[in-house]
N, C-alpha and C. Protein backbone atom coordinates (compact mmCIF):
# COMPACT_ATOMS: atom_id res chain seq x y z
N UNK A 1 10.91 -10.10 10.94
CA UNK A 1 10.54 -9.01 10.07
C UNK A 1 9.78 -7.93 10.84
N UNK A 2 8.50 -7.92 12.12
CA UNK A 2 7.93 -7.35 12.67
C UNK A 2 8.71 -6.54 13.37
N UNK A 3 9.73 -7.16 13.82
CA UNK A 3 10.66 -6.74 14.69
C UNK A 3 11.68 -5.45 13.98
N UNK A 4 12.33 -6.21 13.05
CA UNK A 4 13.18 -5.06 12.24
C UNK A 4 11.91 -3.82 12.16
N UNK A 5 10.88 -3.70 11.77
CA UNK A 5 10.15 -2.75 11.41
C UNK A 5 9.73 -2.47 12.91
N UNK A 6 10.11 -2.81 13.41
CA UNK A 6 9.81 -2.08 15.25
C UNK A 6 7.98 -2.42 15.13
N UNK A 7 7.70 -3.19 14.71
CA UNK A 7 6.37 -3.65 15.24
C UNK A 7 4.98 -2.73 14.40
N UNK A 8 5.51 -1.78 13.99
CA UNK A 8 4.97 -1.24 13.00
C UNK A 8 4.45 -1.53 11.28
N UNK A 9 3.48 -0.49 10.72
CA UNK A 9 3.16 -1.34 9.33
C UNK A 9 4.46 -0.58 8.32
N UNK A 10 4.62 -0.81 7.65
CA UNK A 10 5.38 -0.39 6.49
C UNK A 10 5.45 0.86 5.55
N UNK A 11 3.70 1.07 5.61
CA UNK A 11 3.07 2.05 4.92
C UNK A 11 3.19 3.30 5.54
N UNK A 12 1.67 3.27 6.70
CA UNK A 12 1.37 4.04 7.35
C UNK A 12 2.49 4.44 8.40
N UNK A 13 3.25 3.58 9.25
CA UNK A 13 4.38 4.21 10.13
C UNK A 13 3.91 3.81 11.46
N UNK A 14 2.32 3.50 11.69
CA UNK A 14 1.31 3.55 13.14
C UNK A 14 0.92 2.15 13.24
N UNK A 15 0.29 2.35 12.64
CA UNK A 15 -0.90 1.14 13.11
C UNK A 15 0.13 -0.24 12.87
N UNK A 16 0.17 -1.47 14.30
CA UNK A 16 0.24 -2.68 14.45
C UNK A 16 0.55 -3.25 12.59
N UNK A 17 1.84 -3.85 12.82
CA UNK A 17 1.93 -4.82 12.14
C UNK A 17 1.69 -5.89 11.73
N UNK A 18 0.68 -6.42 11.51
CA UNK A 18 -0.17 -7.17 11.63
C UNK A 18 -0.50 -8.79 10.79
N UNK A 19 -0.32 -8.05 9.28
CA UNK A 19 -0.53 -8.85 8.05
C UNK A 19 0.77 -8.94 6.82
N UNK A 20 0.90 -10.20 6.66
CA UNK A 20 2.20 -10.46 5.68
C UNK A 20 1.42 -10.19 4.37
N UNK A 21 2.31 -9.11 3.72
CA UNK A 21 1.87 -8.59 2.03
C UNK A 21 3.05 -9.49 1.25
N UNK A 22 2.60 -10.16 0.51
CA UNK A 22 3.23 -10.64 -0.42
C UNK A 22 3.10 -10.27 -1.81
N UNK A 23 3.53 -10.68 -3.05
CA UNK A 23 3.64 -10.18 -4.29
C UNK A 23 2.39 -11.50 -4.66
N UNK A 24 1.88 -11.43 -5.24
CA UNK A 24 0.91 -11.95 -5.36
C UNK A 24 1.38 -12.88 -7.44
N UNK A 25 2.13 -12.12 -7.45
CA UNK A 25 2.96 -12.99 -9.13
C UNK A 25 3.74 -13.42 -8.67
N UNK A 26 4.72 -13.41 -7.75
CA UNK A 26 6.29 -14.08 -6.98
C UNK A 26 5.96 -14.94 -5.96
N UNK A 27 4.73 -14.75 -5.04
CA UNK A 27 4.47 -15.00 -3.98
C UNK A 27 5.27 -14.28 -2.83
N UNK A 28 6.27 -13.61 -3.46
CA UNK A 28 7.65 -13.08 -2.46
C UNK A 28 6.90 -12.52 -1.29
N UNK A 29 7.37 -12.57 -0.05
CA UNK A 29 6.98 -11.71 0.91
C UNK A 29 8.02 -10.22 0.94
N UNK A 30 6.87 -9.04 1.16
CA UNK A 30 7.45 -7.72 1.08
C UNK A 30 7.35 -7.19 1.99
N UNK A 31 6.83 -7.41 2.76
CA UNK A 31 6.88 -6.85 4.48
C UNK A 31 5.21 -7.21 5.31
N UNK A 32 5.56 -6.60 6.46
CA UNK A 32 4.27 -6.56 7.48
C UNK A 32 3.52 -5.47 7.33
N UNK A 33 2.04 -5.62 7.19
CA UNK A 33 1.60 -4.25 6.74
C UNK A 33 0.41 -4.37 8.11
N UNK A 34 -0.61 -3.16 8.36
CA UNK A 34 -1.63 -3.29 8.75
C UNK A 34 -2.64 -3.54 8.16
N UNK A 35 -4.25 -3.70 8.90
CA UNK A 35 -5.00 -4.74 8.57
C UNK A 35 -5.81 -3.43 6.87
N UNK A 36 -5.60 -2.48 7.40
CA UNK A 36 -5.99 -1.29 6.34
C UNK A 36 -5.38 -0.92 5.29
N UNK A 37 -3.21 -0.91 5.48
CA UNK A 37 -2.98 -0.63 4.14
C UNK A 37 -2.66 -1.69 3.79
N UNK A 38 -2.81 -3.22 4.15
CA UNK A 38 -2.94 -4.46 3.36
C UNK A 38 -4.07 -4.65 2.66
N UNK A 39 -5.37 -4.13 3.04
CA UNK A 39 -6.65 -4.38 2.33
C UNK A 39 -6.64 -3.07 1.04
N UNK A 40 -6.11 -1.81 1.16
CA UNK A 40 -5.45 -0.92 0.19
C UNK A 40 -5.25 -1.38 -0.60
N UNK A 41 -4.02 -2.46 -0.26
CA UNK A 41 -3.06 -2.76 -1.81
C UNK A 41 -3.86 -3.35 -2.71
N UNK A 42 -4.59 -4.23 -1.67
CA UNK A 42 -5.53 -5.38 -2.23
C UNK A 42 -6.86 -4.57 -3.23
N UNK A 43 -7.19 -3.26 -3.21
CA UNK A 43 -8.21 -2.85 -3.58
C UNK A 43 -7.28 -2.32 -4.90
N UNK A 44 -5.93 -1.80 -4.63
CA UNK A 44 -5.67 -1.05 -6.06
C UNK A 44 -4.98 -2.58 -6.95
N UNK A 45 -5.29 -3.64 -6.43
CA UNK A 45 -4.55 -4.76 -7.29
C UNK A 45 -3.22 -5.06 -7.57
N UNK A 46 -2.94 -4.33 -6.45
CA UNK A 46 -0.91 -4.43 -6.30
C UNK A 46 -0.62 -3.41 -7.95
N UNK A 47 -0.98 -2.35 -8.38
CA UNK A 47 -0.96 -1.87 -9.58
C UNK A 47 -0.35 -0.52 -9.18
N UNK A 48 0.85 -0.48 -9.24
CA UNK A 48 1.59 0.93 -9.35
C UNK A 48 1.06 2.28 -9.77
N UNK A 49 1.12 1.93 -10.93
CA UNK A 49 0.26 2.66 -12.24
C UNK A 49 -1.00 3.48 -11.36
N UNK A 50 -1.98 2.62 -10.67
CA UNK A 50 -3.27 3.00 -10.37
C UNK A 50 -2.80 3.71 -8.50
N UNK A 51 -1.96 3.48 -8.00
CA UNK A 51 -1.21 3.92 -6.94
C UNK A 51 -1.02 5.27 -7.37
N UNK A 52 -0.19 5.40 -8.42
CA UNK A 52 0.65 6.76 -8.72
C UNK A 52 -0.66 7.50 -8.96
N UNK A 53 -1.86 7.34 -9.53
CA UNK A 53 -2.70 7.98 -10.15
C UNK A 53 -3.64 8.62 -8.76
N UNK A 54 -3.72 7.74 -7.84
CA UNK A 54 -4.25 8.03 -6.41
C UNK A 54 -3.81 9.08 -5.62
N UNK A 55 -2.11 9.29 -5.94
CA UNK A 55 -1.52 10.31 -5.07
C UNK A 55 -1.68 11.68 -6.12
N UNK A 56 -1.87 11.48 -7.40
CA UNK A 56 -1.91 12.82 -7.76
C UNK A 56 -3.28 13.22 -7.83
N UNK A 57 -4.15 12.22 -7.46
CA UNK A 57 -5.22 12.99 -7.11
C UNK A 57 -5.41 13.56 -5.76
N UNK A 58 -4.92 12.46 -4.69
CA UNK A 58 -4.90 12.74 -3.17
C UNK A 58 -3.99 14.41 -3.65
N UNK A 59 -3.09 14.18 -4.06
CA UNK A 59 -2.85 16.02 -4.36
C UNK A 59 -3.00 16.87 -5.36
N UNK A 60 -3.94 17.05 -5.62
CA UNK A 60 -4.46 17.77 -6.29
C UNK A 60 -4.14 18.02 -7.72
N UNK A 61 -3.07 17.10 -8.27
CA UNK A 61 -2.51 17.01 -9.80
C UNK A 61 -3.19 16.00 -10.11
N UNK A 62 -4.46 15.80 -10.60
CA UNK A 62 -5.12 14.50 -11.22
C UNK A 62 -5.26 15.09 -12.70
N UNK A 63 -5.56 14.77 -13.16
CA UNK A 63 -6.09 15.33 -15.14
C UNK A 63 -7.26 15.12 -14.80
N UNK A 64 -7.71 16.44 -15.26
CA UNK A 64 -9.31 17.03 -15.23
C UNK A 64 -9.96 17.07 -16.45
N UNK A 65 -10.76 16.17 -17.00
CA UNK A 65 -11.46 16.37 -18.67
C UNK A 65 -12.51 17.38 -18.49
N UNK A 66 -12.43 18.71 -19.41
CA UNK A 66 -12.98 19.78 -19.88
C UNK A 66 -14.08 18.97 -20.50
N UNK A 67 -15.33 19.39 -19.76
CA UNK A 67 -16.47 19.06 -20.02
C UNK A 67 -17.26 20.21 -20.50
C-alpha cells in the first residue's frame, strides 16, 4: 500500500507515510496517512459532516451568526 502511494501520506501529498487509517466502524483499512493527518482524522472523529464544515471555514464560506 506505501508503495502504490509512492511512500507518501494520502492527504497531505508530503509528509512520510507512516500510519495505517482505518475506518474505525468496519475496521477496513483506507490507506497510509502521516503521523499529523492521521491524528486530524482522529480529532474530527472520522465525521465528514464536521470535515466539510472545516473547509468552508478554512475558506472563508463558514455561516456567520449576526450578533
Amino acid at each position: 500500500m506505501i508503495a502504490e502511494q509512492q511512500g507518501v501520506c494520502c492527504i497531505c501529498l508530503v509528509a512520510p507515510a507512516e500510519h495505517v487509517d482505518h475506518c474505525h466502524q468496519t475496521g477496513k483499512v483506507r490507506g497510509v496517512l502521516c503521523f499529523s493527518c492521521n491524528a486530524a482524522l482522529g480529532q474530527f472523529k472520522d465525521r465528514p459532516d464536521v470535515i466539510r464544515r472545516a473547509i468552508a471555514y478554512l475558506e472563508g464560506n463558514s455561516w456567520k451568526p449576526t450578533l
